[in-house]
PDB file of N, CA and C in Angstrom:
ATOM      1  N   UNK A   1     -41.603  -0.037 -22.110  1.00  0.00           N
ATOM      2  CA  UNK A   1     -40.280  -0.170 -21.627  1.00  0.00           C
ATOM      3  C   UNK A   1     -39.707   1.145 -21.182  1.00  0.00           C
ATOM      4  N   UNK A   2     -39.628   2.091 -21.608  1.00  0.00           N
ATOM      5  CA  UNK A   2     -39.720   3.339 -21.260  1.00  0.00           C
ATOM      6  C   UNK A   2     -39.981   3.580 -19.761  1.00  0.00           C
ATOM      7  N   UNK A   3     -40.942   3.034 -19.086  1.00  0.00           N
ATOM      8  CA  UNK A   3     -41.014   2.936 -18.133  1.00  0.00           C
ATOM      9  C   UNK A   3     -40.589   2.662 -16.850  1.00  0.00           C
ATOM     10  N   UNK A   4     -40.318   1.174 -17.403  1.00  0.00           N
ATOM     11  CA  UNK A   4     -39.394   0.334 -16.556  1.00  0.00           C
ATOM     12  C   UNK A   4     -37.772   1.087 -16.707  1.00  0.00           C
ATOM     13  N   UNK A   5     -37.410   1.867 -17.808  1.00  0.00           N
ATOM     14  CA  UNK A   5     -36.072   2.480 -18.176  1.00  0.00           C
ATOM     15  C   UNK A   5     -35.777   3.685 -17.097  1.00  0.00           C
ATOM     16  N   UNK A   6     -37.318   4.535 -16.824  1.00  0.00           N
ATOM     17  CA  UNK A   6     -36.669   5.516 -15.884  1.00  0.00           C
ATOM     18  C   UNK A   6     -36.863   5.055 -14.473  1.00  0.00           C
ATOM     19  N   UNK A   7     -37.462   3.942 -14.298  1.00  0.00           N
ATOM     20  CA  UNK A   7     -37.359   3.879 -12.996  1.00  0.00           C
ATOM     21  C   UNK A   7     -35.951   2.583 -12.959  1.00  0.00           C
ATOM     22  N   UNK A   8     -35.714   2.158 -14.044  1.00  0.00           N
ATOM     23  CA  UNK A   8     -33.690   1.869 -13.779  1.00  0.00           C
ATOM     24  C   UNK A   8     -32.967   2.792 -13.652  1.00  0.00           C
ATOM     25  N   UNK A   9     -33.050   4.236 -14.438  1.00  0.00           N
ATOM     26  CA  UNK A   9     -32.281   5.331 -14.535  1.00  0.00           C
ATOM     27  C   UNK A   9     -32.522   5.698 -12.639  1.00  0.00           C
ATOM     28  N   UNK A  10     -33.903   6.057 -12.066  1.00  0.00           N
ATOM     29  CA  UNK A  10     -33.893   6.412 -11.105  1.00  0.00           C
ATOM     30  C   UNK A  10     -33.154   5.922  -9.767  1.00  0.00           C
ATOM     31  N   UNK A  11     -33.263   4.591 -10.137  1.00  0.00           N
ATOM     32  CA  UNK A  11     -32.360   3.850  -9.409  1.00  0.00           C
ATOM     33  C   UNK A  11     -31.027   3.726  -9.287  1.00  0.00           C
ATOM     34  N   UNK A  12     -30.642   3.803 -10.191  1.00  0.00           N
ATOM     35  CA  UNK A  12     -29.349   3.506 -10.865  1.00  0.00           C
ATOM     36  C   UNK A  12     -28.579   5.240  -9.976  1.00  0.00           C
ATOM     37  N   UNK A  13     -29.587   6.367  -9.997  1.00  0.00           N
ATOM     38  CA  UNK A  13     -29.171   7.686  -9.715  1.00  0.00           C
ATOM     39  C   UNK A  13     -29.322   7.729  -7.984  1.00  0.00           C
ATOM     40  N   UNK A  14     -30.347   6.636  -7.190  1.00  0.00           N
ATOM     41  CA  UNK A  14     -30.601   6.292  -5.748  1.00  0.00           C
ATOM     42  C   UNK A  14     -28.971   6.193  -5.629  1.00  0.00           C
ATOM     43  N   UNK A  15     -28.872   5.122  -6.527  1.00  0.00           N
ATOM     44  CA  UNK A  15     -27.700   4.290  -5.723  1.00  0.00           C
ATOM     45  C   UNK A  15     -26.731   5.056  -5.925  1.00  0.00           C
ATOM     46  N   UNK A  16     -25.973   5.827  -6.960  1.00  0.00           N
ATOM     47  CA  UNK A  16     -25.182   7.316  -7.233  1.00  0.00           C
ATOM     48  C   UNK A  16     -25.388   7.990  -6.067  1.00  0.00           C
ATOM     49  N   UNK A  17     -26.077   8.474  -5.537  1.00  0.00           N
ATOM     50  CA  UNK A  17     -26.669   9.921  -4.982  1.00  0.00           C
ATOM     51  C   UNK A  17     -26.112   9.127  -2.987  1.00  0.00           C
ATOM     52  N   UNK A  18     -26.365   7.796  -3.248  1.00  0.00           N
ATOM     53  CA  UNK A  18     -26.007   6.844  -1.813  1.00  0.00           C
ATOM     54  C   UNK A  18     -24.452   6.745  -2.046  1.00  0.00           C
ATOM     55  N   UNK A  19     -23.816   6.290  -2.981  1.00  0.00           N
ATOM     56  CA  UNK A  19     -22.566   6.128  -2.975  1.00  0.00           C
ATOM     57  C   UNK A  19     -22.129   7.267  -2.700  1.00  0.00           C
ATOM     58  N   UNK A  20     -22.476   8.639  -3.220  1.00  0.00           N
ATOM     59  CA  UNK A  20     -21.974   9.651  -3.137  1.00  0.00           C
ATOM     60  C   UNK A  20     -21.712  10.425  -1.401  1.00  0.00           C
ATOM     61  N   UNK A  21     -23.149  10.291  -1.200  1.00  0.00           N
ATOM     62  CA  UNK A  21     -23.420  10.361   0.385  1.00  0.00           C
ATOM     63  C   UNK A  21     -22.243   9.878   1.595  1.00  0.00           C
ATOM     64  N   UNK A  22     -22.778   8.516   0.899  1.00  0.00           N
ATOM     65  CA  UNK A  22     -21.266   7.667   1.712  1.00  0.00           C
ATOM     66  C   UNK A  22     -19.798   8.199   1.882  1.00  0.00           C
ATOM     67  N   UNK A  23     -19.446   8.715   0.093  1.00  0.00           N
ATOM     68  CA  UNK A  23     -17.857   9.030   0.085  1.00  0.00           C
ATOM     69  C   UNK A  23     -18.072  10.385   0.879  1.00  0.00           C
ATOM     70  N   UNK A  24     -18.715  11.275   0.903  1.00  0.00           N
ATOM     71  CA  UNK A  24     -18.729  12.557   1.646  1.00  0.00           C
ATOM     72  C   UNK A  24     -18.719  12.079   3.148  1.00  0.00           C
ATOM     73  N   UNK A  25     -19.559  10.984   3.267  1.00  0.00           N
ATOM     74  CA  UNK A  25     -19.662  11.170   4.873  1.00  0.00           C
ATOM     75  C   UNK A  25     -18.296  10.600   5.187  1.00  0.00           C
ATOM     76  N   UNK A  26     -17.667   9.672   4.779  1.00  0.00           N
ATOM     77  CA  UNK A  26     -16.331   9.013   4.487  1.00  0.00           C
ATOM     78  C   UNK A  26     -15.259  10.057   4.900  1.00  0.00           C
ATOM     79  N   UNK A  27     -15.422  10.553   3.968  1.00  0.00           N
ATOM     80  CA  UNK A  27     -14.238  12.128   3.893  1.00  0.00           C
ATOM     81  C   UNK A  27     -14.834  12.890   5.163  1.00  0.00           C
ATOM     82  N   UNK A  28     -15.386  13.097   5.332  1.00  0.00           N
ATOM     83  CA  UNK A  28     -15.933  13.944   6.630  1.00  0.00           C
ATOM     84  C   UNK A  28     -15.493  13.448   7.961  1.00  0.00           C
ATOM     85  N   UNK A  29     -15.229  11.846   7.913  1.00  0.00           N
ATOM     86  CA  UNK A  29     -15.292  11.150   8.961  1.00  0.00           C
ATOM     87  C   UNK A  29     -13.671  11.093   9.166  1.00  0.00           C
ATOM     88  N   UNK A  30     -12.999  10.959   8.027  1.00  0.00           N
ATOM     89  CA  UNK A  30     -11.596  10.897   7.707  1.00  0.00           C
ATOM     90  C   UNK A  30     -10.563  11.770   7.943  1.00  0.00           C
ATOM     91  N   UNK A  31     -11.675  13.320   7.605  1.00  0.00           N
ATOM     92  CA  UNK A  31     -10.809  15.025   8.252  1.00  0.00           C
ATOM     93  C   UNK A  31     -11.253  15.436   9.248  1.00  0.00           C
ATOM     94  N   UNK A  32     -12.430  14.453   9.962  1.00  0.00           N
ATOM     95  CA  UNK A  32     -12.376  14.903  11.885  1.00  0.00           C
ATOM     96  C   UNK A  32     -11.246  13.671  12.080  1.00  0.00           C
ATOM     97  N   UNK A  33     -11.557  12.947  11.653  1.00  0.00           N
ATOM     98  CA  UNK A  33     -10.261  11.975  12.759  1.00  0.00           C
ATOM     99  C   UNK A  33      -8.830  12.914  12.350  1.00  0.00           C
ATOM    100  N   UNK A  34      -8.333  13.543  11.078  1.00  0.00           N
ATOM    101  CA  UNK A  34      -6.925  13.496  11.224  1.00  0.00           C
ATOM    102  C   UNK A  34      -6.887  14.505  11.874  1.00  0.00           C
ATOM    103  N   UNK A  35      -7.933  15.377  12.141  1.00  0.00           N
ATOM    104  CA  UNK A  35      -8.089  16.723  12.559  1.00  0.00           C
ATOM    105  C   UNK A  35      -7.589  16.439  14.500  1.00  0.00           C
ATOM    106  N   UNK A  36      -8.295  15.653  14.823  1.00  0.00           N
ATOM    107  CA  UNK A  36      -8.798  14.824  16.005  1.00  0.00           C
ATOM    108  C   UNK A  36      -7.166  14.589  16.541  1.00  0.00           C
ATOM    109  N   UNK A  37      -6.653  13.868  15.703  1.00  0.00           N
ATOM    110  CA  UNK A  37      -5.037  12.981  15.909  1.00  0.00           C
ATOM    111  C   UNK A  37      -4.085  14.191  15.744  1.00  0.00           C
ATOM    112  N   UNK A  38      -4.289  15.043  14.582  1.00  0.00           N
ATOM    113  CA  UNK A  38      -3.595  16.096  14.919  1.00  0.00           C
ATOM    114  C   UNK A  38      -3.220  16.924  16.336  1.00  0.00           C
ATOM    115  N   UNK A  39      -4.888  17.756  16.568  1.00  0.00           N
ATOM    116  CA  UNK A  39      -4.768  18.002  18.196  1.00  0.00           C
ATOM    117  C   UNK A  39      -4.652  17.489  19.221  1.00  0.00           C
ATOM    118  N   UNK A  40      -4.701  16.196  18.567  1.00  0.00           N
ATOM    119  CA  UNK A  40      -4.135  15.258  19.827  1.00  0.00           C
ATOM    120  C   UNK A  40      -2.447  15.232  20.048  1.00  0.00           C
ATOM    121  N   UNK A  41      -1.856  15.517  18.860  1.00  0.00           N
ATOM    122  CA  UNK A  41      -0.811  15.070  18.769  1.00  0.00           C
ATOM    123  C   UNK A  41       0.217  16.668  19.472  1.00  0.00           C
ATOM    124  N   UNK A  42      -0.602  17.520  18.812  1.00  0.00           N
ATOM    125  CA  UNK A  42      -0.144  19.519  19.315  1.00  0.00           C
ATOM    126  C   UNK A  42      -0.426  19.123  20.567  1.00  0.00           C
ATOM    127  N   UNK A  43      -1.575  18.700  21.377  1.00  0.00           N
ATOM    128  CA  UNK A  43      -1.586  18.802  22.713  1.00  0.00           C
ATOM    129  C   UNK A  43      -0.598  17.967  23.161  1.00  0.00           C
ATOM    130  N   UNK A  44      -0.017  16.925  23.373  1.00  0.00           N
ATOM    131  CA  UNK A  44       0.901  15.979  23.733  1.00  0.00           C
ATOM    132  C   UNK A  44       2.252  16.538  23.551  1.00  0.00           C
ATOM    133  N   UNK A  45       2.562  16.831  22.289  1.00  0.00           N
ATOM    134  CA  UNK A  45       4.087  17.894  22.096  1.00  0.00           C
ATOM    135  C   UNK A  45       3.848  19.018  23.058  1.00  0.00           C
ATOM    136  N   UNK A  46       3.017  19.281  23.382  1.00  0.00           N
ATOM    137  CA  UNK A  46       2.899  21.133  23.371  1.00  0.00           C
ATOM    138  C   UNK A  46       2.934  20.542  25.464  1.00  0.00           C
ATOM    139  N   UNK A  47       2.206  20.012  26.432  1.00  0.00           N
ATOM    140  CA  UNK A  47       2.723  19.196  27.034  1.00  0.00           C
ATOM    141  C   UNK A  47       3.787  19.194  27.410  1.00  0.00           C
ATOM    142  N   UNK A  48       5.156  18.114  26.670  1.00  0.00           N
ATOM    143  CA  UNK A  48       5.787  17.708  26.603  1.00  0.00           C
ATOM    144  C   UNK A  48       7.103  18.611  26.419  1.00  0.00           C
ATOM    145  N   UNK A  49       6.878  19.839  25.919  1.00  0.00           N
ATOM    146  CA  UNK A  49       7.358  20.966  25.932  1.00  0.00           C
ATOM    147  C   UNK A  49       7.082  21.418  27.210  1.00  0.00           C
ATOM    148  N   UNK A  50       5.867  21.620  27.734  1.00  0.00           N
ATOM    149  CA  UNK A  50       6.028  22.617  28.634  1.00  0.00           C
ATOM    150  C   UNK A  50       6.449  22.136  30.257  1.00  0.00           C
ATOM    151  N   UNK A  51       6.698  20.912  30.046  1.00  0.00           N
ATOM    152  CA  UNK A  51       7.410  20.051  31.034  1.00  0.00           C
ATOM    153  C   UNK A  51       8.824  19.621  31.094  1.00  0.00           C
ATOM    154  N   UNK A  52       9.343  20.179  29.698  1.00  0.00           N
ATOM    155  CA  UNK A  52      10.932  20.538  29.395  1.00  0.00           C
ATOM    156  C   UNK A  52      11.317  21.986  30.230  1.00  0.00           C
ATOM    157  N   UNK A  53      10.121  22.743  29.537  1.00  0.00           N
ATOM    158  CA  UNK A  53      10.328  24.161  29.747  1.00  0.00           C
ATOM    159  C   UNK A  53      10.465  24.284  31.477  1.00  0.00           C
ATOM    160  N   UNK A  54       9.463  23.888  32.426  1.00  0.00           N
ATOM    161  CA  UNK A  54       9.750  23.689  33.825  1.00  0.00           C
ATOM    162  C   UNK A  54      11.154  23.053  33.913  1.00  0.00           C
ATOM    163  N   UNK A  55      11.194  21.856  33.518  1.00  0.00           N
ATOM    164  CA  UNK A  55      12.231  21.416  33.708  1.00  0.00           C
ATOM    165  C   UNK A  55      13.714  22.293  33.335  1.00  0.00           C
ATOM    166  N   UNK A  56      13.714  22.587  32.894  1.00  0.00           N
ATOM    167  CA  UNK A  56      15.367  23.702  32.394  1.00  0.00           C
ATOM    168  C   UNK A  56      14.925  24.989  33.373  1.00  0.00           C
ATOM    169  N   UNK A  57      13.793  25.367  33.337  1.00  0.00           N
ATOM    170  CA  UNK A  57      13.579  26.663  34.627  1.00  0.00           C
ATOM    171  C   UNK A  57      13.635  26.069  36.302  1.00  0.00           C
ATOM    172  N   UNK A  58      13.644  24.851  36.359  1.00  0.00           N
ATOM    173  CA  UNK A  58      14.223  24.229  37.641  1.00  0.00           C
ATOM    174  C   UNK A  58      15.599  24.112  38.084  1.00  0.00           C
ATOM    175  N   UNK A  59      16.003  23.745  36.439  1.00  0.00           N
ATOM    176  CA  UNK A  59      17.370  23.801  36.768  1.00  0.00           C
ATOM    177  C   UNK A  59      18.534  24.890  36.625  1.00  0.00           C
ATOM    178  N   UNK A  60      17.928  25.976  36.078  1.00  0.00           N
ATOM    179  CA  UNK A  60      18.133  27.600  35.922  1.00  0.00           C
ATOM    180  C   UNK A  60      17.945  27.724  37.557  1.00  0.00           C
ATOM    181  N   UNK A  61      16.804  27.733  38.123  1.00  0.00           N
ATOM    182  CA  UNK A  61      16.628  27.874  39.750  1.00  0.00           C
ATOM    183  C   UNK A  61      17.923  26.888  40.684  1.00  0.00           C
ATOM    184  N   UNK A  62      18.196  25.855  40.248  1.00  0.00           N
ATOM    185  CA  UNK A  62      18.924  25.101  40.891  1.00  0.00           C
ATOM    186  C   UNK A  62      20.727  25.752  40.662  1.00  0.00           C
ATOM    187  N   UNK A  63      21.176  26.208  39.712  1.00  0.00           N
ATOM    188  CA  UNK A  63      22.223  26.615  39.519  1.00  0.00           C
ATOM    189  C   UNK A  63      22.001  27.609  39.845  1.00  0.00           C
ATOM    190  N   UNK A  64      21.168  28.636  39.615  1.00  0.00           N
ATOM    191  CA  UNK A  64      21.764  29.956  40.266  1.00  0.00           C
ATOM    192  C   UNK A  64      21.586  30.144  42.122  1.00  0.00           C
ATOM    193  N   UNK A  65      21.007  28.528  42.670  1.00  0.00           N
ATOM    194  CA  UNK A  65      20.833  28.911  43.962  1.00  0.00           C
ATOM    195  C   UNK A  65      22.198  28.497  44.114  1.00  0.00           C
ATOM    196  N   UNK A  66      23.125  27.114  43.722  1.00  0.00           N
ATOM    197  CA  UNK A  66      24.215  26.731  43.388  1.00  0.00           C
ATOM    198  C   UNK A  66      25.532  27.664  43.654  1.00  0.00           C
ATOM    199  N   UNK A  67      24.834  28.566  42.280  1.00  0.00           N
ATOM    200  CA  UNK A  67      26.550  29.682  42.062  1.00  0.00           C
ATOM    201  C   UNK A  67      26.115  30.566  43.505  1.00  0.00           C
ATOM    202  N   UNK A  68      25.259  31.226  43.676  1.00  0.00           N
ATOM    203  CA  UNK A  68      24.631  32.094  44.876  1.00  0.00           C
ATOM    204  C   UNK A  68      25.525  31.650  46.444  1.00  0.00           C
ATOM    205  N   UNK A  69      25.086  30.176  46.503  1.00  0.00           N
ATOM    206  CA  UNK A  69      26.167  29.661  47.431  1.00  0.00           C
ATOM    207  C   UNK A  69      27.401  29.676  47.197  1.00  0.00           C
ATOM    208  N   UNK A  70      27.828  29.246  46.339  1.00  0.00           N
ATOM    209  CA  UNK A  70      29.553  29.194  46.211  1.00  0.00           C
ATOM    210  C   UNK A  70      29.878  30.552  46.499  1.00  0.00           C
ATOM    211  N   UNK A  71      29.279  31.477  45.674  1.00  0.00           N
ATOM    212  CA  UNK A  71      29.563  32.967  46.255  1.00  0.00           C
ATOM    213  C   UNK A  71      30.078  33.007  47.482  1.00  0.00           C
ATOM    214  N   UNK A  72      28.930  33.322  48.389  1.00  0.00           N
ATOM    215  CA  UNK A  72      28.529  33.258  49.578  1.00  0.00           C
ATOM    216  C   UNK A  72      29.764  32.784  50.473  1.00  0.00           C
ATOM    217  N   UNK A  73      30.057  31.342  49.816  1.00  0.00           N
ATOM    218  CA  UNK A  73      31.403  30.493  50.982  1.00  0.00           C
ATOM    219  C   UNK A  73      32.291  30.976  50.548  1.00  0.00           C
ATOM    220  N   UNK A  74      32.632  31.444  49.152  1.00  0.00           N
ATOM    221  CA  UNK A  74      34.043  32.195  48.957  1.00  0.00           C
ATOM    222  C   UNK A  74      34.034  33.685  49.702  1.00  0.00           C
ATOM    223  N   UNK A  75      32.749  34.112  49.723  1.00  0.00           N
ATOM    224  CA  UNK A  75      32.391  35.387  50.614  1.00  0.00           C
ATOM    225  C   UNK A  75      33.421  35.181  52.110  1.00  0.00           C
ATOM    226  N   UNK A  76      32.890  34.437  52.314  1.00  0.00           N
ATOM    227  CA  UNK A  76      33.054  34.216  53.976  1.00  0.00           C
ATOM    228  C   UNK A  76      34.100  33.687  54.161  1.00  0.00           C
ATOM    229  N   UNK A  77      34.828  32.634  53.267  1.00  0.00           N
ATOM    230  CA  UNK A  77      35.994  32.383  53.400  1.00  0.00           C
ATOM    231  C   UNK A  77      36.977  33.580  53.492  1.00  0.00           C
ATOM    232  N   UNK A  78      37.233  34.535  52.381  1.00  0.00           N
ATOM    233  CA  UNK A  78      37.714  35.378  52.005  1.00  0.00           C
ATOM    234  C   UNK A  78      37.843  36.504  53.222  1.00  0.00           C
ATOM    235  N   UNK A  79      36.232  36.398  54.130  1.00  0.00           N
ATOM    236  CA  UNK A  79      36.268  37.272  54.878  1.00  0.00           C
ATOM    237  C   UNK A  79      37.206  36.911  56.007  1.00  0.00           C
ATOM    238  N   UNK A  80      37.045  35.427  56.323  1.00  0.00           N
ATOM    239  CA  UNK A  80      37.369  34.936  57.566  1.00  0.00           C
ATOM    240  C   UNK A  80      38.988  34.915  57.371  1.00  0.00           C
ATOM    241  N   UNK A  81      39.403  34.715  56.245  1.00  0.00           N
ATOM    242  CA  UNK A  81      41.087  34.432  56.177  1.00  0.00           C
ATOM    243  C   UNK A  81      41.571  36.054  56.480  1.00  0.00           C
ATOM    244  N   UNK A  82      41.020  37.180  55.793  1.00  0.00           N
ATOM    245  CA  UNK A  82      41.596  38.311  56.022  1.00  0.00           C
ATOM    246  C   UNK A  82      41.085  39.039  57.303  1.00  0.00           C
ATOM    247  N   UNK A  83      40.327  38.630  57.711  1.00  0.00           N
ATOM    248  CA  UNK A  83      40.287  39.148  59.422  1.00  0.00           C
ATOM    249  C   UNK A  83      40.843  38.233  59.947  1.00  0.00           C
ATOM    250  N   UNK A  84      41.059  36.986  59.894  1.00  0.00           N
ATOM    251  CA  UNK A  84      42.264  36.407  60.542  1.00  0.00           C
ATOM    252  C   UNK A  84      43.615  36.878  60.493  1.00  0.00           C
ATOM    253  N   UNK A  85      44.039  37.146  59.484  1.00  0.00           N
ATOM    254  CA  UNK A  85      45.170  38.067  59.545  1.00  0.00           C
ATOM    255  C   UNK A  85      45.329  39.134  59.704  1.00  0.00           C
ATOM    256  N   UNK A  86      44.642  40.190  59.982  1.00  0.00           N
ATOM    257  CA  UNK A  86      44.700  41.521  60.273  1.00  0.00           C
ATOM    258  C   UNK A  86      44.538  41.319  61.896  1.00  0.00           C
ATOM    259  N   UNK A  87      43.742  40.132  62.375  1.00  0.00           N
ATOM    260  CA  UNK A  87      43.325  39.994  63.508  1.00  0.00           C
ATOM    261  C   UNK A  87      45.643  39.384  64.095  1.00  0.00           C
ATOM    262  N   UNK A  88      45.771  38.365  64.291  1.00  0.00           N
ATOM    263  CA  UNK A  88      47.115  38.254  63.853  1.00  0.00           C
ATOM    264  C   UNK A  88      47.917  39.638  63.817  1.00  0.00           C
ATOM    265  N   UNK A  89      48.331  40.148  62.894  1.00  0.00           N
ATOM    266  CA  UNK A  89      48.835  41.430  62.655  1.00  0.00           C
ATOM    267  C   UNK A  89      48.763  42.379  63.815  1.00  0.00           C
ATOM    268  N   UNK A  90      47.384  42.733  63.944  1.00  0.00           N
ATOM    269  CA  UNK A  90      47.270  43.428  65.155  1.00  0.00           C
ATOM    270  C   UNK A  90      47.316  43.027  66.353  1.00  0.00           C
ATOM    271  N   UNK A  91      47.781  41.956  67.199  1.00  0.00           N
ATOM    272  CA  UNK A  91      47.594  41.499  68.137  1.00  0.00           C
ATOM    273  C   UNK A  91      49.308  41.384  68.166  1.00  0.00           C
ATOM    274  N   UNK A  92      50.119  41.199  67.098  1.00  0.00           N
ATOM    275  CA  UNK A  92      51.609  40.882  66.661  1.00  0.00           C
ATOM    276  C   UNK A  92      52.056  42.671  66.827  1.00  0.00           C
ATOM    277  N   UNK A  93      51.280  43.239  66.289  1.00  0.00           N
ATOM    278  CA  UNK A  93      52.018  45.043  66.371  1.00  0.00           C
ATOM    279  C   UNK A  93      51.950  45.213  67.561  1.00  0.00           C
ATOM    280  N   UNK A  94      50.966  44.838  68.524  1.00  0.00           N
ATOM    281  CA  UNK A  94      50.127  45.266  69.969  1.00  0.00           C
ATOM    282  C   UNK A  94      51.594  44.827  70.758  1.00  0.00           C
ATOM    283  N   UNK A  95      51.713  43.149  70.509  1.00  0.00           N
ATOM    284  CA  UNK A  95      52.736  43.146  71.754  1.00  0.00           C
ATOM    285  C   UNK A  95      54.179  42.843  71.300  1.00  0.00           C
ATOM    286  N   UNK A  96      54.483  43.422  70.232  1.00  0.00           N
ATOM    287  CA  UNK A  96      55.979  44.089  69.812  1.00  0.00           C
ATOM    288  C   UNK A  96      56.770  44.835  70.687  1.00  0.00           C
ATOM    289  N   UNK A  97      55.545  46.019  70.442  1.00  0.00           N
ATOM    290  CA  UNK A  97      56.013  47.394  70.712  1.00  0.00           C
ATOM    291  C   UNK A  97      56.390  47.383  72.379  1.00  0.00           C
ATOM    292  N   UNK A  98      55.718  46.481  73.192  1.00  0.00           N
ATOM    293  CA  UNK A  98      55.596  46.881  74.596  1.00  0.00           C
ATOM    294  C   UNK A  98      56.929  45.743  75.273  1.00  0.00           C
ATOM    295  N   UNK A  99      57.256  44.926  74.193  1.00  0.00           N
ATOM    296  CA  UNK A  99      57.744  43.468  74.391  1.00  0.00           C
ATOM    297  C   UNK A  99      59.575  44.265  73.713  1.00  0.00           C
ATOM    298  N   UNK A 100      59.375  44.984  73.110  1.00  0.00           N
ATOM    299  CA  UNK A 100      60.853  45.993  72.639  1.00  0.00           C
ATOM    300  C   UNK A 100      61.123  47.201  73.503  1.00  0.00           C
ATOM    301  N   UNK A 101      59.823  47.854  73.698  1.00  0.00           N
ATOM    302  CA  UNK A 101      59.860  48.715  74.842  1.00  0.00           C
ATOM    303  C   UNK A 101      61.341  48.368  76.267  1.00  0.00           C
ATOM    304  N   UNK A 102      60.834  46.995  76.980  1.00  0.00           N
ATOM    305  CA  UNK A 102      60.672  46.022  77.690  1.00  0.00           C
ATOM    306  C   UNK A 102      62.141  45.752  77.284  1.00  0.00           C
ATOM    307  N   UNK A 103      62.249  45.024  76.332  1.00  0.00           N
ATOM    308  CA  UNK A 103      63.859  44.994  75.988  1.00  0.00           C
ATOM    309  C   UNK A 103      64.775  45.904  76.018  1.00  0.00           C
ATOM    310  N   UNK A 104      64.796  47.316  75.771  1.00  0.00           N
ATOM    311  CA  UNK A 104      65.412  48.510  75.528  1.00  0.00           C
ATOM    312  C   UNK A 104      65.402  48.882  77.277  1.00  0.00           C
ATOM    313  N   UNK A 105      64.142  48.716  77.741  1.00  0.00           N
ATOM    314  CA  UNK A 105      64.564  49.325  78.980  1.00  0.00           C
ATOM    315  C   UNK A 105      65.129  48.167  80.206  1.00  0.00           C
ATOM    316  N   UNK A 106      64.951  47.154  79.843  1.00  0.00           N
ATOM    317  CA  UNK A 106      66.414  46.596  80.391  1.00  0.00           C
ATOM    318  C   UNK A 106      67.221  46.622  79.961  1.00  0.00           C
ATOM    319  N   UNK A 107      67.725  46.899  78.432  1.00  0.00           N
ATOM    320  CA  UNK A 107      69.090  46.790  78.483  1.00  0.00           C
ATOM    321  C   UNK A 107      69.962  48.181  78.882  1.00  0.00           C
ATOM    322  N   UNK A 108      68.927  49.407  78.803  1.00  0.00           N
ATOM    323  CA  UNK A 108      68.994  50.452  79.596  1.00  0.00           C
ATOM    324  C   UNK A 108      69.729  50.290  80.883  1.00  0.00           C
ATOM    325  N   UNK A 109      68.789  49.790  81.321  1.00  0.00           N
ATOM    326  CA  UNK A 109      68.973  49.034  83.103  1.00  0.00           C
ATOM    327  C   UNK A 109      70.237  48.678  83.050  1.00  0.00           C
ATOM    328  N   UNK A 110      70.932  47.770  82.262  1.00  0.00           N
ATOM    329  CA  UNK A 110      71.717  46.837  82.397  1.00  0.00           C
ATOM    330  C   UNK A 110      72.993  47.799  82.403  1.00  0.00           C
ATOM    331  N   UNK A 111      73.262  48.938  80.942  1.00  0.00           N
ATOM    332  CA  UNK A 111      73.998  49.509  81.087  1.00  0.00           C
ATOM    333  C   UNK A 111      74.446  50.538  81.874  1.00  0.00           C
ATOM    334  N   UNK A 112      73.085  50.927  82.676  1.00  0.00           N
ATOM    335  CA  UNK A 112      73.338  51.944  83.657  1.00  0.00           C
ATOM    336  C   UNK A 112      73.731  51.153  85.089  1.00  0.00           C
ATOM    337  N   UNK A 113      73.432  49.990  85.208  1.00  0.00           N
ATOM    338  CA  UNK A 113      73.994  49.262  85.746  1.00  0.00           C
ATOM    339  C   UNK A 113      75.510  49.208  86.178  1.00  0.00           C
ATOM    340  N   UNK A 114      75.962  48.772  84.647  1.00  0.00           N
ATOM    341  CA  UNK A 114      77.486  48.181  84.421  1.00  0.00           C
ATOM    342  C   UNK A 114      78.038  49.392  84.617  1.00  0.00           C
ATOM    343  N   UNK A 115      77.459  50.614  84.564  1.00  0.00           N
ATOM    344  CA  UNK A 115      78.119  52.214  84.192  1.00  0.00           C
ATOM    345  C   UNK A 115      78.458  52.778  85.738  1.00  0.00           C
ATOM    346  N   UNK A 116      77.569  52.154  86.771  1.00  0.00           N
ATOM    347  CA  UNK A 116      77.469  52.470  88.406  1.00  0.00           C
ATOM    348  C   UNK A 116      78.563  51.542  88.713  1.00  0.00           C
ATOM    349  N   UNK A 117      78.458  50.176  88.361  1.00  0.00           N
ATOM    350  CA  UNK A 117      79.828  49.285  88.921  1.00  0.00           C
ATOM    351  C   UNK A 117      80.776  49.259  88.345  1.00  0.00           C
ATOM    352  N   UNK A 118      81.018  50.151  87.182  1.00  0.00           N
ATOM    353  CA  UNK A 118      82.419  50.650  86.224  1.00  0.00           C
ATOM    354  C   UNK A 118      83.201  51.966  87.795  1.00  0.00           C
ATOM    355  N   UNK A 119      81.900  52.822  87.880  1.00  0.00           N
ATOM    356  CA  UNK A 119      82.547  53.690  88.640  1.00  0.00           C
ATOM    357  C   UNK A 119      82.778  53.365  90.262  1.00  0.00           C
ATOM    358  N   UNK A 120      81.665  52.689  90.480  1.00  0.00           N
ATOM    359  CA  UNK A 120      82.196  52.008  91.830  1.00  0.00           C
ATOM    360  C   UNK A 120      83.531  51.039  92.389  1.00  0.00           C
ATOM    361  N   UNK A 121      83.877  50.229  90.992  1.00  0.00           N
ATOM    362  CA  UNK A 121      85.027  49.849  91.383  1.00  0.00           C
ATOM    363  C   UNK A 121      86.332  50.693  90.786  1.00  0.00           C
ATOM    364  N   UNK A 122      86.602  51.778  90.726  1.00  0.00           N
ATOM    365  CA  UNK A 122      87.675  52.875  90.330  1.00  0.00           C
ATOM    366  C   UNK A 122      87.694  53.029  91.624  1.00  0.00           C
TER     367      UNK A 122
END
């Protein structure tokens, strides 16, 4: 009996040494997959990030082309209203002076006028 005992023991240690096998390969199979789902999961966030990240640097590009313009038309507005008025202004000083001139020397006229037919009729 002895006999038949170690080759139960031997068996008995097959099937140990197989179960054991199994749970290792088990576990092995268990920390590539979470390993697996993990980097699956960093690549997909990481992704998903960097398609935010474009996205807000598009729209960083889109507002500052935005404010850049508004600039720009308040630029030109600003420019166009005050050379309009200086333009104005100077064209208003230009024919004042020649348009008072013009007045003064007719009324010049007028009194040297009235001053010849003051003495002409004495």
């Amino acid at each position: 009996m002895k006999k038949g005992t170690k080759t139960t023991g031997q068996a008995a240690d097959n099937v140990n040494c197989a179960i054991e096998l199994s749970q290792e390969t088990a576990n092995a199979v268990l920390d590539g997959t979470v390993k697996t789902v993990e980097l699956a999961g960093n690549y997909f966030r990481d992704v998903i990030k960097v398609g935010l990240d474009v996205q807000e640097a598009g729209l960083n590009v889109a507002r500052s082309y935005f404010d850049g313009m508004a600039n720009i038309n308040r630029g030109w507005l600003s420019l166009f209203a005050g050379t309009g008025e200086k333009t104005i202004n100077t064209v208003g000083d230009t024919v004042k002076k020649p348009i008072n001139d013009a007045i003064a020397a007719g009324a010049e006229i007028v009194a040297n006028a009235s001053a010849q037919a003051r003495q002409a009729a004495k």
